[in-house]
Structure formats: C-alpha cells, structure tokens
C-alpha atoms as a PDB file:
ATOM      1  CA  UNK A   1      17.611 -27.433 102.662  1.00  0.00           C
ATOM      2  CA  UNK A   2      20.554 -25.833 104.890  1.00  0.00           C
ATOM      3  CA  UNK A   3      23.827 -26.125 105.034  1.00  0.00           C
ATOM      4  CA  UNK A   4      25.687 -25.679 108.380  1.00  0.00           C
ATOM      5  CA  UNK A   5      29.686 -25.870 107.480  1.00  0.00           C
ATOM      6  CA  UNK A   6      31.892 -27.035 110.365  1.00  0.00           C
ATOM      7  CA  UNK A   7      35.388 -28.063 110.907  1.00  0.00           C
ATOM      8  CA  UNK A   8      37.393 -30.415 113.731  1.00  0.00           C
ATOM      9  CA  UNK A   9      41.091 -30.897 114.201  1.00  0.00           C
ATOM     10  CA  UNK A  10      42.321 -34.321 115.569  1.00  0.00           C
ATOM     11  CA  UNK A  11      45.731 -34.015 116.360  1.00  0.00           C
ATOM     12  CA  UNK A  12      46.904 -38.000 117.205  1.00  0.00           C
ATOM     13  CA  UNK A  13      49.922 -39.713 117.539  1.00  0.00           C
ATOM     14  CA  UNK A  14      50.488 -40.927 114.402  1.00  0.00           C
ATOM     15  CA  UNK A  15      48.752 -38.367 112.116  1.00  0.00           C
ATOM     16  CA  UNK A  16      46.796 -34.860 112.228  1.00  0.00           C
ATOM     17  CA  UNK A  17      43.412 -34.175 110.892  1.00  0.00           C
ATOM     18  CA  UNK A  18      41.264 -31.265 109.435  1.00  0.00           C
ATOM     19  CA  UNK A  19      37.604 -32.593 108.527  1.00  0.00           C
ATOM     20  CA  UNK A  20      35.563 -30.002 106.913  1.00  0.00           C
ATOM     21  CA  UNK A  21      32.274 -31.519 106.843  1.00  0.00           C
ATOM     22  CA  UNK A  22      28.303 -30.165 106.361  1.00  0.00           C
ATOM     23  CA  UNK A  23      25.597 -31.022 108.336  1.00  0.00           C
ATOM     24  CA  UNK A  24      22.980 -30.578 105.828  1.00  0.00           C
ATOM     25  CA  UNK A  25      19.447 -30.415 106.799  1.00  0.00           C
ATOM     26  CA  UNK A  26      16.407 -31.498 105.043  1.00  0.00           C
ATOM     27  CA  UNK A  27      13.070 -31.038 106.141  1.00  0.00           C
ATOM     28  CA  UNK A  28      12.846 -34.305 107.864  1.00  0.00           C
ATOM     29  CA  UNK A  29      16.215 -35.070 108.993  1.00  0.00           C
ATOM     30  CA  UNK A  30      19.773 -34.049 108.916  1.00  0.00           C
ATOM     31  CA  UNK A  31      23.083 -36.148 107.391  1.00  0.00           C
ATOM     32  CA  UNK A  32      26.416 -35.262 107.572  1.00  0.00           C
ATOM     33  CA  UNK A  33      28.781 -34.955 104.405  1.00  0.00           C
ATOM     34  CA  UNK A  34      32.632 -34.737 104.172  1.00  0.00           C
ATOM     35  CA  UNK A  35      33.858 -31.793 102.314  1.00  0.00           C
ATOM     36  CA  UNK A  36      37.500 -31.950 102.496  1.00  0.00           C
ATOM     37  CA  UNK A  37      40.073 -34.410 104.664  1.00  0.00           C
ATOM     38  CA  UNK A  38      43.566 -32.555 104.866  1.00  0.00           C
ATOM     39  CA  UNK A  39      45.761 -35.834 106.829  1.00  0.00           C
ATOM     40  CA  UNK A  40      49.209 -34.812 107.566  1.00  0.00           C
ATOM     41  CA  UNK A  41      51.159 -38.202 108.494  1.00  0.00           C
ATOM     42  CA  UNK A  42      53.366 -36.268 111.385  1.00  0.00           C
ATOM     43  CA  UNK A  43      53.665 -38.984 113.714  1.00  0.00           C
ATOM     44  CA  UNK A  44      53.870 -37.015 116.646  1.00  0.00           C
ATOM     45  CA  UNK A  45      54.043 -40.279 118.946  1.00  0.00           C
ATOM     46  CA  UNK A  46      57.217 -41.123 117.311  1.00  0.00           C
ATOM     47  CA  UNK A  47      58.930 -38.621 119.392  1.00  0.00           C
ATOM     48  CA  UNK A  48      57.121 -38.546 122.726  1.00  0.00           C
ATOM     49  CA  UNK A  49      57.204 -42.276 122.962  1.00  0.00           C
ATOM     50  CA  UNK A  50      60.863 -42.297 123.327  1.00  0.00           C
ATOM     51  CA  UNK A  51      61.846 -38.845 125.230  1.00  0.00           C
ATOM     52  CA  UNK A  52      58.748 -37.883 126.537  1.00  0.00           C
ATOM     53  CA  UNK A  53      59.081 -34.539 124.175  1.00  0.00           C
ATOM     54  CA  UNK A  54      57.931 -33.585 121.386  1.00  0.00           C
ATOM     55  CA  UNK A  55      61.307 -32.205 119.328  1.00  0.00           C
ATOM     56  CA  UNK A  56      61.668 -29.357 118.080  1.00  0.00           C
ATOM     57  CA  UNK A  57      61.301 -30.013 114.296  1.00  0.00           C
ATOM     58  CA  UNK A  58      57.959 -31.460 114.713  1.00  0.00           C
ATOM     59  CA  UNK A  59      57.217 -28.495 116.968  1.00  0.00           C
ATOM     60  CA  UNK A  60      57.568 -26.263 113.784  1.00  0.00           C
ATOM     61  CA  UNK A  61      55.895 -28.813 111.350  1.00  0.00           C
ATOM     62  CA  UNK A  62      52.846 -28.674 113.862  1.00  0.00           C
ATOM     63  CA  UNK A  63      52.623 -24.813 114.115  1.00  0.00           C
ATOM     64  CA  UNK A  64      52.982 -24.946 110.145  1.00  0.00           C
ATOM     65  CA  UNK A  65      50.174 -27.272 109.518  1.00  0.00           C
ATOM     66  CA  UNK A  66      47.689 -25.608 112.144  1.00  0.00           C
ATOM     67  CA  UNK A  67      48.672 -22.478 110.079  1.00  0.00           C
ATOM     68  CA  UNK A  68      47.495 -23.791 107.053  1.00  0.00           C
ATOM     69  CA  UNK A  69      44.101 -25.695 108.939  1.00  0.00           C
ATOM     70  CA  UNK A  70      43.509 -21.941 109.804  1.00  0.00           C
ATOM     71  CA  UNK A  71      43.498 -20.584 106.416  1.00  0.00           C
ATOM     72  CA  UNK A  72      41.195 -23.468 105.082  1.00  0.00           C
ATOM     73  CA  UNK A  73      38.792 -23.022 107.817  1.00  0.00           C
ATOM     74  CA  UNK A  74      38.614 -19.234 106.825  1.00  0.00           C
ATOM     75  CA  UNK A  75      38.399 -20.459 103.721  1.00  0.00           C
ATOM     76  CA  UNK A  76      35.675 -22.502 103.716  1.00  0.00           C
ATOM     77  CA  UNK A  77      34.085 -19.964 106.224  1.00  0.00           C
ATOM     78  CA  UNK A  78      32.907 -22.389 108.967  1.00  0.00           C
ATOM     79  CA  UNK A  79      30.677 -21.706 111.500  1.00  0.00           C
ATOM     80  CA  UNK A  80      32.887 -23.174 114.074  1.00  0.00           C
ATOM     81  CA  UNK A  81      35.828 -25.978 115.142  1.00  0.00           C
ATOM     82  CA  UNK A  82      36.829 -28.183 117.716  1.00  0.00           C
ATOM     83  CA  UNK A  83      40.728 -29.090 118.280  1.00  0.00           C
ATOM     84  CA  UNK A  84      41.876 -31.891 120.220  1.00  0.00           C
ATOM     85  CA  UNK A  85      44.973 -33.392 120.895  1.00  0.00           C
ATOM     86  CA  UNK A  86      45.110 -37.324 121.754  1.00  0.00           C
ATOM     87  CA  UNK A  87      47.685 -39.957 123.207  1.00  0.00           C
ATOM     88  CA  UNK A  88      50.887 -38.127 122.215  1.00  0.00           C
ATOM     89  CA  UNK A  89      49.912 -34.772 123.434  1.00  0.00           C
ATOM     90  CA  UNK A  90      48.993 -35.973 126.851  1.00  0.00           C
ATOM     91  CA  UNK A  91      52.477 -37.502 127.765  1.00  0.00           C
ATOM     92  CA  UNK A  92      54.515 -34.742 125.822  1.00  0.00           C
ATOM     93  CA  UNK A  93      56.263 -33.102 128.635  1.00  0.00           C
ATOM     94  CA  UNK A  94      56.039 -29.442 126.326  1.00  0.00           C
ATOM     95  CA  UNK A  95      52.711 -30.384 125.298  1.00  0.00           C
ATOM     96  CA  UNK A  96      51.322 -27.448 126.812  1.00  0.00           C
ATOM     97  CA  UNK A  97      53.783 -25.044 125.926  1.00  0.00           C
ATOM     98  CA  UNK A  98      53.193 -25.996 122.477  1.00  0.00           C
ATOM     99  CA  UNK A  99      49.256 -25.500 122.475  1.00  0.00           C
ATOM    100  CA  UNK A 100      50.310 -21.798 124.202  1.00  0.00           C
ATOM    101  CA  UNK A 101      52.444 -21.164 120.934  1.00  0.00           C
ATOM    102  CA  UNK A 102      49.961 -22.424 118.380  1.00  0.00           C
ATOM    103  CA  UNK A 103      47.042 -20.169 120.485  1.00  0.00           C
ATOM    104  CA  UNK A 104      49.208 -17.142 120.676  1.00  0.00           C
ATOM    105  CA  UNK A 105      50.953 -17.491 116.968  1.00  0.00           C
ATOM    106  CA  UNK A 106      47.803 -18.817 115.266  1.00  0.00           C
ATOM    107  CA  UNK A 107      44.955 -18.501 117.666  1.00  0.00           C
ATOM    108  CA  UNK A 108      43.066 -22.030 117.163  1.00  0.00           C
ATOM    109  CA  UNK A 109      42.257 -23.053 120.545  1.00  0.00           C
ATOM    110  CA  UNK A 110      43.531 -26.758 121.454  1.00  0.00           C
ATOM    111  CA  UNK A 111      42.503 -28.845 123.968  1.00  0.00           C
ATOM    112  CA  UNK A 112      44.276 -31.961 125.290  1.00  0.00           C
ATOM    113  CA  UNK A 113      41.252 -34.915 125.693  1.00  0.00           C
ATOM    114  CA  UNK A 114      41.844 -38.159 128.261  1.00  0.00           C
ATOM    115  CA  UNK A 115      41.133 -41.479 126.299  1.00  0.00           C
ATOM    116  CA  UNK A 116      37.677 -41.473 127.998  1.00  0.00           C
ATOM    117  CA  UNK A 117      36.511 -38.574 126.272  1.00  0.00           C
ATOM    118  CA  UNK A 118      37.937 -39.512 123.200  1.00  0.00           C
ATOM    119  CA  UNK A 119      35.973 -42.905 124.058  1.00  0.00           C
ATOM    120  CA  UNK A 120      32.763 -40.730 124.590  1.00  0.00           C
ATOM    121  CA  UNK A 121      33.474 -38.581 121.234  1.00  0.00           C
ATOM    122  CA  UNK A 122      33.758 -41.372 118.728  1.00  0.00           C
ATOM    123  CA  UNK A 123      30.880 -42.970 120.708  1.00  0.00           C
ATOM    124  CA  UNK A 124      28.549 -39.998 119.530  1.00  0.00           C
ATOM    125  CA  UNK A 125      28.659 -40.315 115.945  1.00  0.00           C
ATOM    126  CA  UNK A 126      25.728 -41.768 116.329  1.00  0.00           C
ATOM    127  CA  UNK A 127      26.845 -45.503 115.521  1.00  0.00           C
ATOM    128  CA  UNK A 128      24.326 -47.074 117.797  1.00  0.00           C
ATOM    129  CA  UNK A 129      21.368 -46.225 115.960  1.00  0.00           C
ATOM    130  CA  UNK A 130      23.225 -48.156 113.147  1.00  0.00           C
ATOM    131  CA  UNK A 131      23.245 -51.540 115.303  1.00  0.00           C
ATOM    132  CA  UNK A 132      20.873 -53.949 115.845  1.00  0.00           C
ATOM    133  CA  UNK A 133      18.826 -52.845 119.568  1.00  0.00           C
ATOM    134  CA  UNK A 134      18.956 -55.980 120.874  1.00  0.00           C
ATOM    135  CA  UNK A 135      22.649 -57.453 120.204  1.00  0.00           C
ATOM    136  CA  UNK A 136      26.091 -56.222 122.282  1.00  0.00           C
ATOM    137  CA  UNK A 137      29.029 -54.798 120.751  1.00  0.00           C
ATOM    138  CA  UNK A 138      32.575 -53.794 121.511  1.00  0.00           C
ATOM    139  CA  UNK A 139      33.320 -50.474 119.591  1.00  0.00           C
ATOM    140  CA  UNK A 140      37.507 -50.531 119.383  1.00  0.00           C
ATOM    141  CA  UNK A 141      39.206 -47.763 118.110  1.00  0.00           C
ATOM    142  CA  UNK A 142      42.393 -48.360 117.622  1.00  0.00           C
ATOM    143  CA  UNK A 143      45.204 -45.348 117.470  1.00  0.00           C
ATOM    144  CA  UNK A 144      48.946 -44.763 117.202  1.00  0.00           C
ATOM    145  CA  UNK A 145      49.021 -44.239 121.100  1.00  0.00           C
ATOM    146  CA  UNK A 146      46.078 -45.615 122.534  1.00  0.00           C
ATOM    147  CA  UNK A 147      43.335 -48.313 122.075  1.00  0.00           C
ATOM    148  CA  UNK A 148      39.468 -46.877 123.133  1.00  0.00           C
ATOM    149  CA  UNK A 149      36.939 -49.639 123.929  1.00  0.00           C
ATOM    150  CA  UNK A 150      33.298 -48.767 124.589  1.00  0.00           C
ATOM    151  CA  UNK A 151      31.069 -51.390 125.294  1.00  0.00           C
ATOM    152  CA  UNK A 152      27.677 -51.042 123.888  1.00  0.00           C
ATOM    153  CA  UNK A 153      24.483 -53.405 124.924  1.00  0.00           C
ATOM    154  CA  UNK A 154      21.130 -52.460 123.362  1.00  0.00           C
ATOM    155  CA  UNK A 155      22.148 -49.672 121.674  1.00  0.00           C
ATOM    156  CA  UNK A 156      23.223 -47.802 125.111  1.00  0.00           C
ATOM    157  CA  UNK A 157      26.731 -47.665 126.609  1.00  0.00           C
ATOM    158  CA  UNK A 158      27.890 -49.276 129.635  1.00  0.00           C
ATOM    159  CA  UNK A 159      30.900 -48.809 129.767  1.00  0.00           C
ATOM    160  CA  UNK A 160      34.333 -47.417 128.110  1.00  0.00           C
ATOM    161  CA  UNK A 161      37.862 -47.744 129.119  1.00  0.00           C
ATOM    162  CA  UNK A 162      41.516 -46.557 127.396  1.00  0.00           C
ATOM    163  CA  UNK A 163      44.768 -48.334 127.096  1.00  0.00           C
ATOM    164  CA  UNK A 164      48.285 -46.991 126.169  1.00  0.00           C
ATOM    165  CA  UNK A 165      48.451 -49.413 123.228  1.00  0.00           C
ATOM    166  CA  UNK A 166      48.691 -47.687 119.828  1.00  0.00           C
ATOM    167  CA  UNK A 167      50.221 -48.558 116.778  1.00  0.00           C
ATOM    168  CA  UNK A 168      53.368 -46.035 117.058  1.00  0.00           C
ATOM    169  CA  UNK A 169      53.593 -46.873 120.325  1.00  0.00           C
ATOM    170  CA  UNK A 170      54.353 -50.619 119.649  1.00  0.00           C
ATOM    171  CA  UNK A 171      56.252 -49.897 116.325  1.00  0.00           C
ATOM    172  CA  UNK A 172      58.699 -48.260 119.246  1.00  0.00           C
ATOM    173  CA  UNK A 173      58.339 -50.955 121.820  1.00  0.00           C
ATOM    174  CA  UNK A 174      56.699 -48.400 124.128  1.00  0.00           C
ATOM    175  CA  UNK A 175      53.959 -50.529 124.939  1.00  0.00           C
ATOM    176  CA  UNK A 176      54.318 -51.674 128.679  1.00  0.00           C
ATOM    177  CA  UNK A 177      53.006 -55.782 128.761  1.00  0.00           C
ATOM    178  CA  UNK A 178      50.733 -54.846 131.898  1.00  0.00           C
ATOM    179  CA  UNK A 179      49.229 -52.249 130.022  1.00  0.00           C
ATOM    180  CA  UNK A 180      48.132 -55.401 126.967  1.00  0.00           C
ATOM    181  CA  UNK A 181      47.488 -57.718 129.927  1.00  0.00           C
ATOM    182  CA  UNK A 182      44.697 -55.182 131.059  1.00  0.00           C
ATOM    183  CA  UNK A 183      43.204 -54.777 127.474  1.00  0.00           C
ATOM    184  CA  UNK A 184      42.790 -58.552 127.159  1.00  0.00           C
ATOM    185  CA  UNK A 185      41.651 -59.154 130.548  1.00  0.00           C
ATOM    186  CA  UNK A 186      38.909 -56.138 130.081  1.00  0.00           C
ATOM    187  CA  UNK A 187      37.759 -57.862 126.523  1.00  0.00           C
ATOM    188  CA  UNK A 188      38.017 -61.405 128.451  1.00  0.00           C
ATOM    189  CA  UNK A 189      35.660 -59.715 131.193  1.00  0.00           C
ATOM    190  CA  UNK A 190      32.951 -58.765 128.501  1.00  0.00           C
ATOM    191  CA  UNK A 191      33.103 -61.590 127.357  1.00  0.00           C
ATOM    192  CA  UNK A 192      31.392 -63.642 130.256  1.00  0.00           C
ATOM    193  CA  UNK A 193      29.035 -60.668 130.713  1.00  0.00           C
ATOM    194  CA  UNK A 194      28.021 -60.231 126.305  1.00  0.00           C
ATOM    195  CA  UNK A 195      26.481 -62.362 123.970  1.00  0.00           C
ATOM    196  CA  UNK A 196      27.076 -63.075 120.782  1.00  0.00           C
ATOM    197  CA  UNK A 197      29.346 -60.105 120.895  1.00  0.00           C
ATOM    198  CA  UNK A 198      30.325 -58.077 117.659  1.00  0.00           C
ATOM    199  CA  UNK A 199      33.118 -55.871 117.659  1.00  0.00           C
ATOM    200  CA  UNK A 200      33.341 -52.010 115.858  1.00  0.00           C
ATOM    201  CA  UNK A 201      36.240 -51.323 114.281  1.00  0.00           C
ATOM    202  CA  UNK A 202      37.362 -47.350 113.780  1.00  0.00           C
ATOM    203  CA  UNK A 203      40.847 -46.034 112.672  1.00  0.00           C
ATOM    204  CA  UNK A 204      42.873 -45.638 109.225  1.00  0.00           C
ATOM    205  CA  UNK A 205      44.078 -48.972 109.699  1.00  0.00           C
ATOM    206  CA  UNK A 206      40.595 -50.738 109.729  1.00  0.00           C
ATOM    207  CA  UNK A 207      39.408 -49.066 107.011  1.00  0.00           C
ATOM    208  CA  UNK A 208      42.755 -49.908 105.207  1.00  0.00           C
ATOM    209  CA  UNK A 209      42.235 -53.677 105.956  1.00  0.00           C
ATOM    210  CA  UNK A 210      38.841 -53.485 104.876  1.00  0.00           C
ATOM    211  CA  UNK A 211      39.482 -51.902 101.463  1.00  0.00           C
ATOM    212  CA  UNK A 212      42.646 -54.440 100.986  1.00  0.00           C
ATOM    213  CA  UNK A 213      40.215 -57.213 101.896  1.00  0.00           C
ATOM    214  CA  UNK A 214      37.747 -55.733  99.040  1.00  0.00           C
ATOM    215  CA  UNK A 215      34.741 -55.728 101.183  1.00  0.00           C
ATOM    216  CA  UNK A 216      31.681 -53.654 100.569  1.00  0.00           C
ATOM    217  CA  UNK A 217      30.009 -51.420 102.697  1.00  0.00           C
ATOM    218  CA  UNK A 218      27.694 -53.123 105.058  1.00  0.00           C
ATOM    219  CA  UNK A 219      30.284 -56.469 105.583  1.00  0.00           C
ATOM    220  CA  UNK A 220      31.953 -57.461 107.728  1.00  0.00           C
ATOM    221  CA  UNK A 221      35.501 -59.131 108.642  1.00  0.00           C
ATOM    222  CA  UNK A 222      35.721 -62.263 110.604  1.00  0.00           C
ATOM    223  CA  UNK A 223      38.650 -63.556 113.010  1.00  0.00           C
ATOM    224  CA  UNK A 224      39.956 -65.808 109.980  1.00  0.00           C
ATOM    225  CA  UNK A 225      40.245 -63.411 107.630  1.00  0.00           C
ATOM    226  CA  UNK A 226      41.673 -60.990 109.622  1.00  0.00           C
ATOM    227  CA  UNK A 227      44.413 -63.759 110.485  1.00  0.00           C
ATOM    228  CA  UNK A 228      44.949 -64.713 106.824  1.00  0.00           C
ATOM    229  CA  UNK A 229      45.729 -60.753 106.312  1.00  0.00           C
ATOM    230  CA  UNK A 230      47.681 -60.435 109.249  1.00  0.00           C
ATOM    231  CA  UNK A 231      50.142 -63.296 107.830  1.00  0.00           C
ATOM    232  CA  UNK A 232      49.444 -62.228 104.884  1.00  0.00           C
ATOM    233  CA  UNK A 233      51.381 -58.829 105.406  1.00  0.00           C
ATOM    234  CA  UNK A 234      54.131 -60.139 108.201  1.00  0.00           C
ATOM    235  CA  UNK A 235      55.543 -61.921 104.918  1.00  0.00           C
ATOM    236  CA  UNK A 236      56.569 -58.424 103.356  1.00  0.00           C
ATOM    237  CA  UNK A 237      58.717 -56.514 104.298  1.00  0.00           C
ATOM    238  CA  UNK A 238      58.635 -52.480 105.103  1.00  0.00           C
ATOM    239  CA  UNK A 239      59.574 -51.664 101.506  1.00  0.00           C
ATOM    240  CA  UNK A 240      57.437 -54.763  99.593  1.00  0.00           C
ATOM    241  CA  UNK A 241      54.158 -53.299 101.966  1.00  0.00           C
ATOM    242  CA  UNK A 242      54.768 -50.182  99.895  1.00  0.00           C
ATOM    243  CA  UNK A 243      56.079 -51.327  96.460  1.00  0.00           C
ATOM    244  CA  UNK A 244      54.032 -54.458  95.735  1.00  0.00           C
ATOM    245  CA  UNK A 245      50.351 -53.587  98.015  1.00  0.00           C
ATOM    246  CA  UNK A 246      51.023 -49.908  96.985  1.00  0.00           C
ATOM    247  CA  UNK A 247      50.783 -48.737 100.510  1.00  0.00           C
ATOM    248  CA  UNK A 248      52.058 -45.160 101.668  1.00  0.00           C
ATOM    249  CA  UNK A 249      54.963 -45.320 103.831  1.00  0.00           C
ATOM    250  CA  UNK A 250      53.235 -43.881 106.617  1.00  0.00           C
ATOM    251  CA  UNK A 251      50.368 -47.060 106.642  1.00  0.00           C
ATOM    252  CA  UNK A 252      52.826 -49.798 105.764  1.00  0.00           C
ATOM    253  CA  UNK A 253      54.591 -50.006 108.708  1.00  0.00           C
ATOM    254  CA  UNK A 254      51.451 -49.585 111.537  1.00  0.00           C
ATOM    255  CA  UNK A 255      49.221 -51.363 109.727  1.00  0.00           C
ATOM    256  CA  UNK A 256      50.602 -54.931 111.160  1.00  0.00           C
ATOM    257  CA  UNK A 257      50.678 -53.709 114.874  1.00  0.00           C
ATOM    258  CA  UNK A 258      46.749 -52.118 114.561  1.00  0.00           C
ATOM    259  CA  UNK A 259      45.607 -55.788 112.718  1.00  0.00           C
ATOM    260  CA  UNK A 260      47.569 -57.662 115.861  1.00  0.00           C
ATOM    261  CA  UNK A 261      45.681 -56.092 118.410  1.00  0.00           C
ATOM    262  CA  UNK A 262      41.977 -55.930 117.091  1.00  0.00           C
ATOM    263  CA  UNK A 263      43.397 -60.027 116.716  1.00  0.00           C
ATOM    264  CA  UNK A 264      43.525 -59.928 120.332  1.00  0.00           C
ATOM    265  CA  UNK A 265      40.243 -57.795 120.912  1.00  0.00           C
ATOM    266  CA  UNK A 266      38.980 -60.907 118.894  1.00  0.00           C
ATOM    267  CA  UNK A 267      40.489 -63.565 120.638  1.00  0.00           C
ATOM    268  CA  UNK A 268      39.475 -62.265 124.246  1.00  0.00           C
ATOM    269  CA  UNK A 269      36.317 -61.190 123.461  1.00  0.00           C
ATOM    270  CA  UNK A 270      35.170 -64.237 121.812  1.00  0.00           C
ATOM    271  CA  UNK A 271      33.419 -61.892 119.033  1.00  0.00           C
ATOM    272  CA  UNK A 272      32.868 -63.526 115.917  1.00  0.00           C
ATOM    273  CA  UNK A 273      33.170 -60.293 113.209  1.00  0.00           C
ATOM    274  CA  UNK A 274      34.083 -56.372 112.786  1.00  0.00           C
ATOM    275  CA  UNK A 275      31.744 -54.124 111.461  1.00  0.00           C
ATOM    276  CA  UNK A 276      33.661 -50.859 110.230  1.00  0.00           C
ATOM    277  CA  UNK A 277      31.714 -47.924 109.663  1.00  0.00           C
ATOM    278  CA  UNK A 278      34.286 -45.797 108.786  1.00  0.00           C
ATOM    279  CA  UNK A 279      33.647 -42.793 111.364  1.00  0.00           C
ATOM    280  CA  UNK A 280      35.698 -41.704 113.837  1.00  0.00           C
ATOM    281  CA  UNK A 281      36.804 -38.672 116.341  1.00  0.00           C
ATOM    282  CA  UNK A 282      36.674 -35.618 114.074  1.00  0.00           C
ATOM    283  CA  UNK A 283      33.403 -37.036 112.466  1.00  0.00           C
ATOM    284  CA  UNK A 284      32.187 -37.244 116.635  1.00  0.00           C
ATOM    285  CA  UNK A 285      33.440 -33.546 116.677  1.00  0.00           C
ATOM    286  CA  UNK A 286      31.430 -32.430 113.967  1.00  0.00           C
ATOM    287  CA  UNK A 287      28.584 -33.564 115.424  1.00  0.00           C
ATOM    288  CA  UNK A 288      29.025 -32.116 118.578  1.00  0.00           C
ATOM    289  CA  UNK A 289      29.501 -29.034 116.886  1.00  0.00           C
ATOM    290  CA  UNK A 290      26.261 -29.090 114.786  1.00  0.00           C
ATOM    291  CA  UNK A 291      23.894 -29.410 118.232  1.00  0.00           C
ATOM    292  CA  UNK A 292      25.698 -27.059 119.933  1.00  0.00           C
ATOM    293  CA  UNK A 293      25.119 -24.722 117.412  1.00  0.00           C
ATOM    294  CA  UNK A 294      21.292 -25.692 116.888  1.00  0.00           C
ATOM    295  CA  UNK A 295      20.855 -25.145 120.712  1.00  0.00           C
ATOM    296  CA  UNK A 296      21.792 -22.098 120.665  1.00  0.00           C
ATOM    297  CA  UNK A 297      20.631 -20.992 116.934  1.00  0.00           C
ATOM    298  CA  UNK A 298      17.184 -22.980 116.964  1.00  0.00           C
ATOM    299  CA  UNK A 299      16.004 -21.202 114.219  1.00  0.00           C
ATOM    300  CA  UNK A 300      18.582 -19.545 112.191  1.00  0.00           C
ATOM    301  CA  UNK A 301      18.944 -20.737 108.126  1.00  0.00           C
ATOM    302  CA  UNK A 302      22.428 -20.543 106.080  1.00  0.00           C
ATOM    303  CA  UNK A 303      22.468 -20.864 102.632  1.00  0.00           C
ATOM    304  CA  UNK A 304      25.281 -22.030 100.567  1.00  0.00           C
END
C-alpha cells in the first residue's frame, strides 16, 4: 500500500478551500481519502459583485489564509498543489494584482480558471463511472458566482456550459435575468434531446439540503421534496435559519438562492431526482494531481 499526499486550493466566491487528501494505492486499485478540509467562509463575491473589486480588508484576510494553507501543506509535506480561483476572481478588477502579492509574499502559485474548466475539473472526479452507462444526466454545480452544467450521456460528456448565477451573486441582486433566461433555456434544450434525465448535484449547499433532508448515501432528492424544503426554509428568517435549524451564518442565508435554482434546473430539465455525491472542484484537483504525478513517477513508492 502507498500513500501519495496532495493538496488543492479552491478559492470561490463565497468560501476558500484547502483539501488535503491521499490517494492511496492498493495493489489493485487506488481510492482517494480526505485528510483535512480547512473552509474559510470569506465571501469574496460579496465584494466584487458590487464594485467590481475586491476591498482591501478581504485582500489581507486572503493573503492571511493562503499563509496559513502554506504552512499546512508544509506541514503535511505534500507532494504537490493546485490553486484556483473561480467566479469572483475572474471579474475582480485587482484580481491579478492580488495573485502577484500572494506569489511574491507567499509563493503558492494561483491560477484564475473560466467556468468551463471548472466544468471540466469537477467533471473528472471520476463521477461517471458511478452512473448507470446507459442513462443521461445533468451534473449542476452550483456556486456563489456561477452555476456549471455538464451534460453527461452514457457515461461520456457532451457538452458543458457556465452561467453567472451563484448564490452570492443573487443574495446581491447581481444576477442579470438574461443570464437565468439562458440557464433555463440550455436545461429546456436537453431536455428534448435526454431521456429520463437525472440531475448531479455538487456544492455545500446540496450536501447541506441533503443532510437536512436526512437522506443516506446512495438516495436521492426528488423535485417535491426539494420544493417542500425550499418553503420550508423561505418561512424563517436569516436569524431563525441559524437559531432554530442550527445553521452557520455563512449557509443560512445562500442556502435558499442555491435550492431555487437547482428548482429551476428541475423544472426545465424535466429531471425527475438529484443524486449528490458529495465531490467537487478541489476533490477534481486532487485527482489531477495524483496522474500527473504517476506519469511522470511510474514507479516511485512513498511510505507514510
């Protein structure tokens, strides 16, 4: 047995990321196991969303955090990271003067990502060998600035598309109603072309509904229950979200906006239940970084 220690950053709109994770191999096959999740609710989008910058404060709470990434990487003694920046840091006007600072001050190298690689990342966690070969799905990940939609039709993708509709982003009314009007006619449009369509839910807020819903791994969530949820929640306010369902401030207020629109990837799609297997971008990341590394150390063993 080997185990290959790896790290990716996901710096989004509404939260930042460190995923430490192994990719531990066994003799016949290798599996992937989280080590330690360090989720910083900084809510980048929050800014950028309404001046286009991101301000100064959360400049300095940035370079702070990807400080102390840094020393838990070292810590942990990783083979290697990834770092990517999403939504927020692709319309912050001083978005790349801030990844300049953060290389030069801290030297962890981050990249900006369009929503189609993002798309293609969270795509290549290796959920379609999960699904059923001969059945169509729409995997939606839904973040605080964007919405990714890959469309997935016996186990290969055809096609993936992004849309400036995030959770922060409509909890600021920055969401421009073209921009929904294109995500529901894209879902309408698979819709004639899919059958029996099942969608793939991915984000903190999915896997928060699912938990709140008590579902086990393996279930799924159908368009009803999602709407009893939905209403269920819009009857609370900001304060009762985190006082009476015990839900951290930072969930309780974009966790109605991310149930709305997998409601409408519902509704247009004509898909009749969400998986949600829990994986996402950094998890994507780590994988990358495990076969880059085997391709180029075929034969190399690391012990613990």
């Amino acid at each position: 047995m080997n185990f290959l220690p790896f790290g990716a950053i996901d710096i989004g709109s509404n939260a930042i990321r460190l995923l430490i994770m192994n990719a531990i191999e066994y003799p016949d096959e290798t599996k992937f196991k989280k080590v330690s999740l360090i989720r910083i609710p900084l809510r980048l989008g929050a800014d950028v969303f309404k001046s286009k910058v991101i301000s100064p404060f959360k400049c300095e709470q940035l370079i702070h955090a990807m400080e102390g990434y840094q020393h838990i990487m070292q810590a942990y003694n990783i083979l290697s990271y990834r770092a990517c920046a999403t939504s927020a840091m692709r319309e912050a006007k001083n978005g790349h003067e801030l990844i300049s600072e953060i290389r030069d001050k801290i030297g962890i190298d981050l990249e900006i990502i369009t929503g189609k690689e993002e798309a293609e990342i969270i795509f290549n966690t290796g959920i379609a060998q999960m699904l059923d070969s001969e059945k169509d799905y729409l995997y939606v990940d839904v973040g605080g600035g964007s919405t990714e939609v890959t469309v997935v039709s016996k186990s290969k993708k055809v096609e993936q598309e992004s849309f400036n509709i995030g959770t922060v982003r409509m909890l600021n009314q920055a969401v421009d109603a073209k921009e929904v009007d294109r995500f529901k006619s894209f879902m309408r449009k698979q819709a004639t072309k899919l059958k029996d369509t099942s969608l793939i839910g991915s984000g903190g807020n999915i896997n928060k509904l699912f938990k709140l819903m008590g579902k086990k791994y393996g279930e799924t969530i159908n368009p009803s229950e999602l709407k009893h949820i939905y209403d269920y929640l819009k009857r609370f306010t900001f304060e009762e979200r985190i006082s009476v369902l015990r839900l951290n401030p930072h969930r309780a207020d974009v966790i109605v906006p991310a149930t709305k629109i997998f409601l409408w990837a519902f509704k247009h799609s004509n898909s009749k239940r969400v998986f949600v297997p829990r994986m996402g971008l950094s998890d994507g990341m780590v994988q990358q970084l495990y076969a880059k590394f085997r391709e180029k150390n075929p034969n190399s063993v690391i012990l613990p």
